[in-house]
Protein backbone atom coordinates (compact mmCIF):
# COMPACT_ATOMS: atom_id res chain seq x y z
CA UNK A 1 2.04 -9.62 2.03
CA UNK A 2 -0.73 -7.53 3.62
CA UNK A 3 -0.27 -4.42 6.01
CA UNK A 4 -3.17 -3.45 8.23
CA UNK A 5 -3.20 0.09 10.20
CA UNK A 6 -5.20 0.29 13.13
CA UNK A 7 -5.84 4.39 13.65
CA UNK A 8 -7.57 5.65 16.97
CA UNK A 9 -8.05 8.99 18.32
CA UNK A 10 -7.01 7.58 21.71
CA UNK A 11 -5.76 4.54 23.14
CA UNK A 12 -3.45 2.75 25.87
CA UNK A 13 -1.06 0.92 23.99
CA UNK A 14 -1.53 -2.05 26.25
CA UNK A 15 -1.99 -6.19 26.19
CA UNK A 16 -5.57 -5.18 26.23
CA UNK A 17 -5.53 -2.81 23.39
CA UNK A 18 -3.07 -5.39 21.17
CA UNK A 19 -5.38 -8.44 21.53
CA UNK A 20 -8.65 -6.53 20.63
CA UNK A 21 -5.91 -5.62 17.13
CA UNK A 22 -5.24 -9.19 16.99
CA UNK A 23 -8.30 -10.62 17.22
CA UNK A 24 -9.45 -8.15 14.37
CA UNK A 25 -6.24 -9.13 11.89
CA UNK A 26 -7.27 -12.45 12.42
CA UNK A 27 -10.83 -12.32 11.80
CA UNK A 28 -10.30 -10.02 8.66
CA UNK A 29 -7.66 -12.76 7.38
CA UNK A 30 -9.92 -15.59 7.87
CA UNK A 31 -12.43 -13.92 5.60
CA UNK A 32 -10.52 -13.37 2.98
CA UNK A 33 -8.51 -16.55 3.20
CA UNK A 34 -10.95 -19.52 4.99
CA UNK A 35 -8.29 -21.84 4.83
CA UNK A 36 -5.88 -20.21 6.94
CA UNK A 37 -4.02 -22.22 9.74
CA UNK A 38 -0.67 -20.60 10.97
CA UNK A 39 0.14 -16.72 11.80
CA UNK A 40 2.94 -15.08 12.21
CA UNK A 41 3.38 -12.26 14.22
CA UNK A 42 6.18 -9.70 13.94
CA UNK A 43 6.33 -7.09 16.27
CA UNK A 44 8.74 -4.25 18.02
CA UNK A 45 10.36 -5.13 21.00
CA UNK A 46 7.41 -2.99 23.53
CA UNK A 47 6.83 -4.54 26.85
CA UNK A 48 2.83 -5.37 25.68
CA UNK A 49 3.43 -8.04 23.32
CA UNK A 50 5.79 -9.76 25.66
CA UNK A 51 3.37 -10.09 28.54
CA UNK A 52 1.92 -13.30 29.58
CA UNK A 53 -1.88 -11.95 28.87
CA UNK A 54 -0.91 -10.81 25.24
CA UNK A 55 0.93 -14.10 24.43
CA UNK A 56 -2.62 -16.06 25.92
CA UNK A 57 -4.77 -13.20 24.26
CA UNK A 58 -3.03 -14.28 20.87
CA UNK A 59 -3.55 -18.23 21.50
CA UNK A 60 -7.35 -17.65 21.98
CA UNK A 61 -7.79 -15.50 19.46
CA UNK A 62 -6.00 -18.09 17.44
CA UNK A 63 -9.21 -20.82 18.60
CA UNK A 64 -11.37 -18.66 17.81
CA UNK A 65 -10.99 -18.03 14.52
CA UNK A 66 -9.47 -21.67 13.88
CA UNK A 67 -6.00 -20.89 13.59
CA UNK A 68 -4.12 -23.58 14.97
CA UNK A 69 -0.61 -22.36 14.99
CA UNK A 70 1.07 -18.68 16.06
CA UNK A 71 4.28 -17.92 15.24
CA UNK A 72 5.98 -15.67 17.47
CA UNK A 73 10.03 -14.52 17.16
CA UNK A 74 11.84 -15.63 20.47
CA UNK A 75 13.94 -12.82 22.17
CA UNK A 76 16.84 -14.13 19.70
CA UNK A 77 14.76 -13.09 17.07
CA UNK A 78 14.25 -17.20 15.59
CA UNK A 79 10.92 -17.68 14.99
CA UNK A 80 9.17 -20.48 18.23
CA UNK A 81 5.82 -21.82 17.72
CA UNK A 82 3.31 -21.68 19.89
CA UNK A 83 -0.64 -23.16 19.58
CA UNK A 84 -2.04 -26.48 18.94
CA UNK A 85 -1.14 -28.65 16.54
């Protein structure tokens, strides 16, 4: 398991703001594991990683760093796939 902490002096916690962290997770884990192929995220239940541009923010960061599958918990809290296969 890793843990990453993403510290700024000021911010908008935001779908904006969450797929710039994202995109950076998923570049850092792609360095230090090149094989890597499915993510998944676990997150509290804010209103920004629900939104439609976070959920597409994730998918594209997924491309581009080749991941081909994001996990995602459902509102349930089961874990629902989403990405290409």
């Amino acid at each position: 398991m890793m843990t990453f902490a993403h510290v700024f002096k000021s911010c908008s916690q935001d779908s904006l703001t969450v797929q710039a962290i994202m995109s950076d997770v998923l570049g850092k884990l792609k360095e230090m594991m090149p094989t890597l192929r499915f993510v998944y995220y676990r997150q509290d239940n804010a209103g920004c990683y629900r939104s439609g541009n976070t959920i597409l923010g994730a998918l594209k960061a997924g491309e581009a760093h080749r991941i081909t599958e994001i996990g995602c918990p459902s509102q349930e809290g089961h874990p629902s796939i989403r990405g290409k296969k």
